[in-house]
C-alpha atoms as a PDB file:
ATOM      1  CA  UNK A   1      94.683  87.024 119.393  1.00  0.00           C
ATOM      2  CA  UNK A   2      97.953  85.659 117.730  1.00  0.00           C
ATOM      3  CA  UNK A   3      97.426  82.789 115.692  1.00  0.00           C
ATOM      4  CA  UNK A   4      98.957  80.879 112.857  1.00  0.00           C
ATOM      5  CA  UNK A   5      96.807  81.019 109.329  1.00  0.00           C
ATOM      6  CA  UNK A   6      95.803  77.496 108.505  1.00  0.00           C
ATOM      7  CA  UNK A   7      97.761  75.598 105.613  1.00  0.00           C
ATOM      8  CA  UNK A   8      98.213  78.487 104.420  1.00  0.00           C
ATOM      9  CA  UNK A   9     100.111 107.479 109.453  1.00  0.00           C
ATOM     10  CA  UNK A  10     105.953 133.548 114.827  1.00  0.00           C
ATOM     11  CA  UNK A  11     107.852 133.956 116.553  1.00  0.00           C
ATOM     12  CA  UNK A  12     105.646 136.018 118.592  1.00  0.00           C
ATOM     13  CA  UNK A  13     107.685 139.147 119.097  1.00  0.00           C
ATOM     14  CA  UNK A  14     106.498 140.754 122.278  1.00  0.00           C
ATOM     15  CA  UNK A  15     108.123 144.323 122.157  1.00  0.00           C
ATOM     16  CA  UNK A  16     108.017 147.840 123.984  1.00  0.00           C
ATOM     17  CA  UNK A  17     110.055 149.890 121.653  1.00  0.00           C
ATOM     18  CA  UNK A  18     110.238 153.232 123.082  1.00  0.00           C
ATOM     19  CA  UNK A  19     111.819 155.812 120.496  1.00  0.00           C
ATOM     20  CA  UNK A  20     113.682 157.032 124.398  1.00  0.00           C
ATOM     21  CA  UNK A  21     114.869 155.129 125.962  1.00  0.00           C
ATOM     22  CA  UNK A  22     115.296 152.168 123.930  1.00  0.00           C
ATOM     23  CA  UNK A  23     113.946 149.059 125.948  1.00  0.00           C
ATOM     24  CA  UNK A  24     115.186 145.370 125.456  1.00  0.00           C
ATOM     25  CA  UNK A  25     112.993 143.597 123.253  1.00  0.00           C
ATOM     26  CA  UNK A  26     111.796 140.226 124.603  1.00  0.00           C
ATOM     27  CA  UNK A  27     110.224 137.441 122.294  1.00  0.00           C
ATOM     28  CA  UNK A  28     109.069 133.838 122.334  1.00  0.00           C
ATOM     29  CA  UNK A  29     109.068 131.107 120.283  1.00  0.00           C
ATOM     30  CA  UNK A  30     106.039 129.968 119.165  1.00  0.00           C
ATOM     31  CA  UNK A  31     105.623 126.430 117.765  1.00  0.00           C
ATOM     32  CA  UNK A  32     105.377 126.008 114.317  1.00  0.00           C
ATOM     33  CA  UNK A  33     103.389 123.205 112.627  1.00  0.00           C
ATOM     34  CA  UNK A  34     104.933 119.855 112.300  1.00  0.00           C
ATOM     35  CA  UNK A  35     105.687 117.934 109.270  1.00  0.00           C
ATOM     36  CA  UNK A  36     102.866 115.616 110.219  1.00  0.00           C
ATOM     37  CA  UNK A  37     100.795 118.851 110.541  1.00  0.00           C
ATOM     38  CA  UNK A  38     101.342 120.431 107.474  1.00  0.00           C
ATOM     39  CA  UNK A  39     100.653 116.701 105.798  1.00  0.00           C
ATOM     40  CA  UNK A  40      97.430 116.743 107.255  1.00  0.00           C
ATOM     41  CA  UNK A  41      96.498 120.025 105.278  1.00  0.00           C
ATOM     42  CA  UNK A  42      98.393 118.797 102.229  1.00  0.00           C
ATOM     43  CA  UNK A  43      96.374 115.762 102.194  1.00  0.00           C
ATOM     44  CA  UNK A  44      93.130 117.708 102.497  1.00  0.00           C
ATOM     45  CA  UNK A  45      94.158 120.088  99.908  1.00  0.00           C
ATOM     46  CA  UNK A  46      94.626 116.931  97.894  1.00  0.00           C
ATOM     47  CA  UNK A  47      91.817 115.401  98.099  1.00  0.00           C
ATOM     48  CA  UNK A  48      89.500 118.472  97.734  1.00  0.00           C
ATOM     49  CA  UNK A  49      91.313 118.892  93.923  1.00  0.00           C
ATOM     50  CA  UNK A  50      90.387 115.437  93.132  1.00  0.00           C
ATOM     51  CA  UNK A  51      87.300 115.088  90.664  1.00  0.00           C
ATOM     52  CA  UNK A  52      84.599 111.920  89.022  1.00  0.00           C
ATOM     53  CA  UNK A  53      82.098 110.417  90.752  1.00  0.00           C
ATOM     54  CA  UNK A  54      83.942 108.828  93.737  1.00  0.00           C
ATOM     55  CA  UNK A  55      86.567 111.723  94.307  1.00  0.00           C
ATOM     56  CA  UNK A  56      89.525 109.941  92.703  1.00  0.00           C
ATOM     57  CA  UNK A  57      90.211 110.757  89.616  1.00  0.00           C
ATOM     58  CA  UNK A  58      93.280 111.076  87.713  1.00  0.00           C
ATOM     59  CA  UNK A  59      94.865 114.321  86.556  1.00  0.00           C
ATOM     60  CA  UNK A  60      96.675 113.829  83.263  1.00  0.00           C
ATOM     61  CA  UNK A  61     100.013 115.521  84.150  1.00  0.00           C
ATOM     62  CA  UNK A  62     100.561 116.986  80.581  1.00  0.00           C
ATOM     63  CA  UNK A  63      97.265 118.400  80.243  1.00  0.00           C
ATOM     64  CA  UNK A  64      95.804 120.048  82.939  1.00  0.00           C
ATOM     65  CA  UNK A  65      92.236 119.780  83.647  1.00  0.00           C
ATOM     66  CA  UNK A  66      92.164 116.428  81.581  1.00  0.00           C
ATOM     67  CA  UNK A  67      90.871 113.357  83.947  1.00  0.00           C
ATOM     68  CA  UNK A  68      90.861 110.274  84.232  1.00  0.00           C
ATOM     69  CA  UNK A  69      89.204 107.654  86.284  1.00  0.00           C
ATOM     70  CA  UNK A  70      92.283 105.797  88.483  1.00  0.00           C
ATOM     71  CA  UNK A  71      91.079 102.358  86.880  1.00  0.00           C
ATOM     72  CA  UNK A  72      91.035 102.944  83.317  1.00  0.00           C
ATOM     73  CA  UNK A  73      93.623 102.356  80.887  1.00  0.00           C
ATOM     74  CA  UNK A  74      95.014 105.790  81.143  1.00  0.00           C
ATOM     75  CA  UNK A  75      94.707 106.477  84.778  1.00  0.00           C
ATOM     76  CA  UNK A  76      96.433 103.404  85.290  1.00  0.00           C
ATOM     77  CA  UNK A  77      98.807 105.135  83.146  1.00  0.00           C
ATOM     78  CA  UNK A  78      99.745 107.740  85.251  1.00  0.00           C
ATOM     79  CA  UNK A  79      99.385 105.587  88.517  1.00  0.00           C
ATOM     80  CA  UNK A  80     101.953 103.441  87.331  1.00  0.00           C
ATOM     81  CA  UNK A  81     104.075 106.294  86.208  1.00  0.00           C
ATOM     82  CA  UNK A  82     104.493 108.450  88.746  1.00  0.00           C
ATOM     83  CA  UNK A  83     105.255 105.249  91.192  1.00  0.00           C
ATOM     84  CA  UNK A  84     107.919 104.482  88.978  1.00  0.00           C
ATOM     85  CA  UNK A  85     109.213 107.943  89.021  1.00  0.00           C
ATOM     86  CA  UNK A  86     108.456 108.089  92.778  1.00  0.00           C
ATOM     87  CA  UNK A  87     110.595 104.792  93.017  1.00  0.00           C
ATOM     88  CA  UNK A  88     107.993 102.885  94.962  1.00  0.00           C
ATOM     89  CA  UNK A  89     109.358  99.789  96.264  1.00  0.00           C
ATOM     90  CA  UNK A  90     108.121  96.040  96.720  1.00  0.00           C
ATOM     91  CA  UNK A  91     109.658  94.092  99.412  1.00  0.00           C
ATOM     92  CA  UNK A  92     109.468  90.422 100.684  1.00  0.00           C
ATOM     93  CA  UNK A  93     107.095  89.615 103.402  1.00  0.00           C
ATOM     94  CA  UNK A  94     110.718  88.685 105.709  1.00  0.00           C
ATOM     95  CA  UNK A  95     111.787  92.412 104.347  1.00  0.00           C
ATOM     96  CA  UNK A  96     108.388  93.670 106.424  1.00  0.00           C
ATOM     97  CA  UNK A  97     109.377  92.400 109.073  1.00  0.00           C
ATOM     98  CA  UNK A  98     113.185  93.704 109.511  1.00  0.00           C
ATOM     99  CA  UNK A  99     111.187  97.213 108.373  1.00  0.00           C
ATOM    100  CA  UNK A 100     108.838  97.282 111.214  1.00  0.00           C
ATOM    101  CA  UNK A 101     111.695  96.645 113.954  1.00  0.00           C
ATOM    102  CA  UNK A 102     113.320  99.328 112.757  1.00  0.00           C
ATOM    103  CA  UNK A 103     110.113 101.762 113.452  1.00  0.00           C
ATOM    104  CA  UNK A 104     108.627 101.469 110.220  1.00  0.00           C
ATOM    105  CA  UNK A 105     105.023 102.443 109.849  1.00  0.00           C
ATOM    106  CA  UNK A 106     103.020  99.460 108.514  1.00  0.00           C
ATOM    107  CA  UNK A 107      99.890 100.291 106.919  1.00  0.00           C
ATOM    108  CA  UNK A 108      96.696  98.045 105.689  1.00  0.00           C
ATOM    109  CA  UNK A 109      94.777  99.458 103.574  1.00  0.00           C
ATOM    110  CA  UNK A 110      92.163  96.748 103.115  1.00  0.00           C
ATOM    111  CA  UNK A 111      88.337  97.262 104.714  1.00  0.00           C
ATOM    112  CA  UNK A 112      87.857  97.390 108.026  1.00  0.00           C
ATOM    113  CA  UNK A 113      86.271  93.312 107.628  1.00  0.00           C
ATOM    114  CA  UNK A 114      89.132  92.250 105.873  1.00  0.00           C
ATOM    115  CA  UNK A 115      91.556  93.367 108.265  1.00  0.00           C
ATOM    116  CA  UNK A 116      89.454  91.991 111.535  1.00  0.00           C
ATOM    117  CA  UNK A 117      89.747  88.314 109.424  1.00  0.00           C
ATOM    118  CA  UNK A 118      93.425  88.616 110.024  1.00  0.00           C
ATOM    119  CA  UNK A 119      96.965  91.351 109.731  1.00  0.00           C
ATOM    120  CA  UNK A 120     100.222  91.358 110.661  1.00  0.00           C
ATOM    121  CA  UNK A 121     100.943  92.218 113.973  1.00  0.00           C
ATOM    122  CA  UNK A 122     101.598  95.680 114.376  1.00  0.00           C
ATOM    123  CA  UNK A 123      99.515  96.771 111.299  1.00  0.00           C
ATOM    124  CA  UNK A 124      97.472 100.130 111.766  1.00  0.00           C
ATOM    125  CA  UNK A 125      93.976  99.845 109.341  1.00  0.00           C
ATOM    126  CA  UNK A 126      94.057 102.501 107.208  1.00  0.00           C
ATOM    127  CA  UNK A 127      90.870 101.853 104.863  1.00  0.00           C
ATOM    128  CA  UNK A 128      91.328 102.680 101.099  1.00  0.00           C
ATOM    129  CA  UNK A 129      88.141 101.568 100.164  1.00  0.00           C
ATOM    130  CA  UNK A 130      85.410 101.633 103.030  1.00  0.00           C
ATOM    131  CA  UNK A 131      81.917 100.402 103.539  1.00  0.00           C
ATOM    132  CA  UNK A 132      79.161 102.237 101.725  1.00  0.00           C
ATOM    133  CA  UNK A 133      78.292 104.920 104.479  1.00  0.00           C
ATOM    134  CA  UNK A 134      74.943 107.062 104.292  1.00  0.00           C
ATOM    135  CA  UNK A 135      71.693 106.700 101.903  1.00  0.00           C
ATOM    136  CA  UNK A 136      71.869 109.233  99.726  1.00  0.00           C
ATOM    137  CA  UNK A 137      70.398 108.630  95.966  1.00  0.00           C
ATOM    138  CA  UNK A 138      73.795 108.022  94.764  1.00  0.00           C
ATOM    139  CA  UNK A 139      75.111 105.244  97.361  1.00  0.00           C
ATOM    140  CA  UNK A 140      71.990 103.777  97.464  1.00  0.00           C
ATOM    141  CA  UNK A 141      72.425 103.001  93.621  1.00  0.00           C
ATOM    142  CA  UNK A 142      75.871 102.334  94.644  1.00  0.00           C
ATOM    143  CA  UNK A 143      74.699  99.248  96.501  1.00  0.00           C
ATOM    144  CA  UNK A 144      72.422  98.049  94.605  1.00  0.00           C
ATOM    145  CA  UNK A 145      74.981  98.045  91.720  1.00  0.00           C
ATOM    146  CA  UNK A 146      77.135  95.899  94.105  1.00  0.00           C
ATOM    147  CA  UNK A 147      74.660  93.353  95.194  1.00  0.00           C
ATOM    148  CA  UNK A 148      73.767  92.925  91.763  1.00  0.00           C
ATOM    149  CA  UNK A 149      77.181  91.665  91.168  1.00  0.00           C
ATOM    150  CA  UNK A 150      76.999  89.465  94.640  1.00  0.00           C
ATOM    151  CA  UNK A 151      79.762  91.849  96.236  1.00  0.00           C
ATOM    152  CA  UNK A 152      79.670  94.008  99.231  1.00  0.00           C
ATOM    153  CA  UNK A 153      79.484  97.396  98.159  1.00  0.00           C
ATOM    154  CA  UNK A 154      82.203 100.110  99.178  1.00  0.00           C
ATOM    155  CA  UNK A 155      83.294 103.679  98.880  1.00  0.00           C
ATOM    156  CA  UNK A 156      86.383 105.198  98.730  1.00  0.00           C
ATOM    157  CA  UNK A 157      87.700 106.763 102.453  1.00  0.00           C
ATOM    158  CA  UNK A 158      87.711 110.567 101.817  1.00  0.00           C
ATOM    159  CA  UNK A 159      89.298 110.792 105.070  1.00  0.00           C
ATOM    160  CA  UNK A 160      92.165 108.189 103.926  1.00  0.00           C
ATOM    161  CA  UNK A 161      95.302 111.078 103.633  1.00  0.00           C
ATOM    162  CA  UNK A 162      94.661 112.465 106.892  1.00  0.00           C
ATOM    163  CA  UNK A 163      94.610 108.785 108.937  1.00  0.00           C
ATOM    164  CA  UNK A 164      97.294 107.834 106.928  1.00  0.00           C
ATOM    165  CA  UNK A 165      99.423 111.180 108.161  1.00  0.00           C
ATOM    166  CA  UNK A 166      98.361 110.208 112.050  1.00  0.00           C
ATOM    167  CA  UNK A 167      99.978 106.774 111.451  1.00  0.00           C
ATOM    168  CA  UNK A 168     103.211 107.997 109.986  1.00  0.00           C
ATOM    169  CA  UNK A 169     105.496 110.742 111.880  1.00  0.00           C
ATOM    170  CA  UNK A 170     107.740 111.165 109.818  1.00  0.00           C
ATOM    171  CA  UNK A 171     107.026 111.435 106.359  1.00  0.00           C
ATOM    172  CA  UNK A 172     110.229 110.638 104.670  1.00  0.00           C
ATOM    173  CA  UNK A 173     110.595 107.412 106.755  1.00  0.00           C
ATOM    174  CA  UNK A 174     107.904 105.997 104.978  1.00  0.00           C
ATOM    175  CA  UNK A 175     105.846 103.084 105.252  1.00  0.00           C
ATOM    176  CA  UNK A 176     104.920  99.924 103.769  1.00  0.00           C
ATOM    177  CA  UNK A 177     101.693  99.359 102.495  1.00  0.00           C
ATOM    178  CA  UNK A 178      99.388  95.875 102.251  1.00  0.00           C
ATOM    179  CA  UNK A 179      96.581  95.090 100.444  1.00  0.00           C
ATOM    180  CA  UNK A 180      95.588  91.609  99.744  1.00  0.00           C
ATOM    181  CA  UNK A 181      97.542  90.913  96.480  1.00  0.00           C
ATOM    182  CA  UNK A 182     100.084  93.494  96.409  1.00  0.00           C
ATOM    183  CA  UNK A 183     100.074  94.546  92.611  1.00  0.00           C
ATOM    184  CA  UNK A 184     103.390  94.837  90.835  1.00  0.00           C
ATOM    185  CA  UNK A 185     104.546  97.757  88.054  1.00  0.00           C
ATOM    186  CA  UNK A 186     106.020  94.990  86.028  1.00  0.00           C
ATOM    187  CA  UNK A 187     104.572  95.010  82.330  1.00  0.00           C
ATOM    188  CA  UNK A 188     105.573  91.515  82.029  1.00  0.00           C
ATOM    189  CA  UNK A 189     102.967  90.419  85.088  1.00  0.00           C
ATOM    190  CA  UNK A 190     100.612  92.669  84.471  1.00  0.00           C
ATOM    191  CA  UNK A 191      97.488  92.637  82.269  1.00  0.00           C
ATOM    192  CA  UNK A 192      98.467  95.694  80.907  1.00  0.00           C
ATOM    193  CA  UNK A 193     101.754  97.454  79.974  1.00  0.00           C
ATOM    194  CA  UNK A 194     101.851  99.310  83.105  1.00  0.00           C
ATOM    195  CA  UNK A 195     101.250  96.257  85.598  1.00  0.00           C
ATOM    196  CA  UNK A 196      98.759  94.853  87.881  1.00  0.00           C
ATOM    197  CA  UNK A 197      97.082  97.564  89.917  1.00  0.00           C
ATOM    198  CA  UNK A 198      95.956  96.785  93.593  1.00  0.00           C
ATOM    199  CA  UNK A 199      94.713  99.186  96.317  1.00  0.00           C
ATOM    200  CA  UNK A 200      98.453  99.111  97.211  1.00  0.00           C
ATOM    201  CA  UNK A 201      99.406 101.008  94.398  1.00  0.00           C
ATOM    202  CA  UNK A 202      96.478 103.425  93.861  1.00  0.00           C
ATOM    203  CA  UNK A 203      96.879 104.605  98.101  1.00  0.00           C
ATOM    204  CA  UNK A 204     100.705 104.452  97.334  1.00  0.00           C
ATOM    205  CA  UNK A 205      99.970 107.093  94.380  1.00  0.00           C
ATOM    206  CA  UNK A 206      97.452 109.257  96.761  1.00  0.00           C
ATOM    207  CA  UNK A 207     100.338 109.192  99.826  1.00  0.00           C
ATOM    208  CA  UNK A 208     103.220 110.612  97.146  1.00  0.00           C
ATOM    209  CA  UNK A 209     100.795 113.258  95.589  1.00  0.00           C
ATOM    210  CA  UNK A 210     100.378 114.288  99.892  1.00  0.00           C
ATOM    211  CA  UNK A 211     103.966 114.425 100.279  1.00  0.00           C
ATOM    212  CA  UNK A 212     104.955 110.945 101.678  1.00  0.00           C
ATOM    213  CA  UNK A 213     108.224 109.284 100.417  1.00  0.00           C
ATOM    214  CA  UNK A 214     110.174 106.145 100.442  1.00  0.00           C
ATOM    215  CA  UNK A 215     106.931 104.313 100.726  1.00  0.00           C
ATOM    216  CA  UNK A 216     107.058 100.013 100.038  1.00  0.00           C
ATOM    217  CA  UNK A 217     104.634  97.581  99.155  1.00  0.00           C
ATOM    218  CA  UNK A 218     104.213  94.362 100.566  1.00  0.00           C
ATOM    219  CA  UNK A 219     105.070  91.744  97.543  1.00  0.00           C
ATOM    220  CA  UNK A 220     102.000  89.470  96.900  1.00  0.00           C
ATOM    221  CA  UNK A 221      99.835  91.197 100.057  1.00  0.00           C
ATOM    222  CA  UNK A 222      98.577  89.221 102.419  1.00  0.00           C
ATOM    223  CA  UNK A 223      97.499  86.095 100.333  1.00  0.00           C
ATOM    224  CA  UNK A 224     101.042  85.565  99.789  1.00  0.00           C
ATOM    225  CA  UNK A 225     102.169  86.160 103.866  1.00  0.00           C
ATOM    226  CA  UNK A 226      99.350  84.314 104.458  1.00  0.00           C
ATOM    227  CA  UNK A 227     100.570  81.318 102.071  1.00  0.00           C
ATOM    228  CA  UNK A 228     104.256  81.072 103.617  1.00  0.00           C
ATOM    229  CA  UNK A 229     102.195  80.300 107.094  1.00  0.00           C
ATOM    230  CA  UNK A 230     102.768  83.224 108.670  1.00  0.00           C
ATOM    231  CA  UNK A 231     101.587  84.419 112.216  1.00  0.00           C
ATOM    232  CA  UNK A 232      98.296  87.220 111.425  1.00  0.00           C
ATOM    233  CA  UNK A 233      96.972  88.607 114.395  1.00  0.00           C
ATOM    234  CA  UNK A 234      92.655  88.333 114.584  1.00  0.00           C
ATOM    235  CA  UNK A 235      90.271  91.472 115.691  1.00  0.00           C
ATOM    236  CA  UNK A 236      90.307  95.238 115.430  1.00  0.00           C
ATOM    237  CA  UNK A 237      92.258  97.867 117.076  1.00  0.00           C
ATOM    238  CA  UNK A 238      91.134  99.302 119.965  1.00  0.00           C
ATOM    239  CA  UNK A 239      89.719 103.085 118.889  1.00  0.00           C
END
């Protein structure tokens, strides 16, 4: 349902080489694995390597096997870093809208809740951050940890890099990523040196370390396409 907010992704060769007489050789091609393919296993290989309690940790680039987690002051670091190296872009919420008619992937990477509440048309859900799923000793302290702060407790998508790679096919198109507030690498609007860090930014960091490029970041998320009055479209996917 459309509707306007209130005020506010060997050769095989075949042969019967006779030393006499020689005998035409015939081959076929067979299929390599696509670029989205080979993200798929890239992704998984990058995820397995990450470390900490939830899986995400931060590898300090100048000294291997030092980690970090991604929201403390020196993960954040290197997030910020590397997006800045990576030339991560932020564009206007008119900007995601000339990207997507052009065939742009748009990806939200909010909960699965979140996104139901309202997106922008076209948007595939991509989960960063999921609901708490299973009971084991850990997530159930997980949860509790969570209520006691009155918050719904979630978990990081370990299968984020590959849904992300069936959403985009082409990798070096790119995509543009929302979150709710969008985040910026600006030290001047940040609360720290290295800018305001969103979900954005930390599933922008995970797509470049898979391979992705040229990916862009919805200015101000969807609290600020939601302020300029702009159409969000209600209810999940279909599977």
């Amino acid at each position: 349902m459309l509707t306007q907010p209130k005020m506010q992704g060997q050769a095989l060769l075949h042969s019967s080489a006779h030393a006499c007489p020689p005998q035409r050789l015939h081959s076929r091609r067979v299929s390599q694995p696509g670029r989205r393919q080979r993200l798929v296993v890239a992704a998984s290989a990058a995820r397995a390597v990450r470390t900490g309690p939830t899986g995400l940790d931060v590898t300090d680039p100048n000294q291997p096997g030092k980690t970090y987690r991604p929201t403390s002051p020196a993960g954040w670091e290197i997030i910020s870093n590397t997006l800045k190296e990576k030339k991560v872009k932020f564009i206007s919420a008119q900007e995601v809208k000339f990207a997507a008619e052009r065939g742009i992937p748009i990806i939200d990477v909010r909960p699965k809740s979140e996104y139901a509440k309202g997106h922008i048309k076209g948007a595939a859900n991509v989960q960063y951050y999921r609901l708490i799923e299973g009971w084991s000793a850990w997530k159930t302290l997980r949860r509790i940890g969570f209520t006691f702060f009155g918050v719904v407790g979630t978990e990081p998508n370990t299968d984020f890099l590959n849904q992300a790679a069936a959403v985009v096919p082409d990798a070096s198109q790119g995509a543009v990523l929302v979150c709710n507030l969008g985040g910026n690498l600006d030290p001047d609007y940040g609360p720290s040196p290295y800018g305001y860090q969103t979900r954005s930014l930390m599933a922008a960091y995970e797509l470049y370390e898979a391979g992705f490029d040229n990916l862009q970041v919805l200015k101000d998320g969807m609290g600020g396409w939601t302020r300029q009055e702009r159409a969000v479209v209600e209810g999940e996917l279909p599977e």
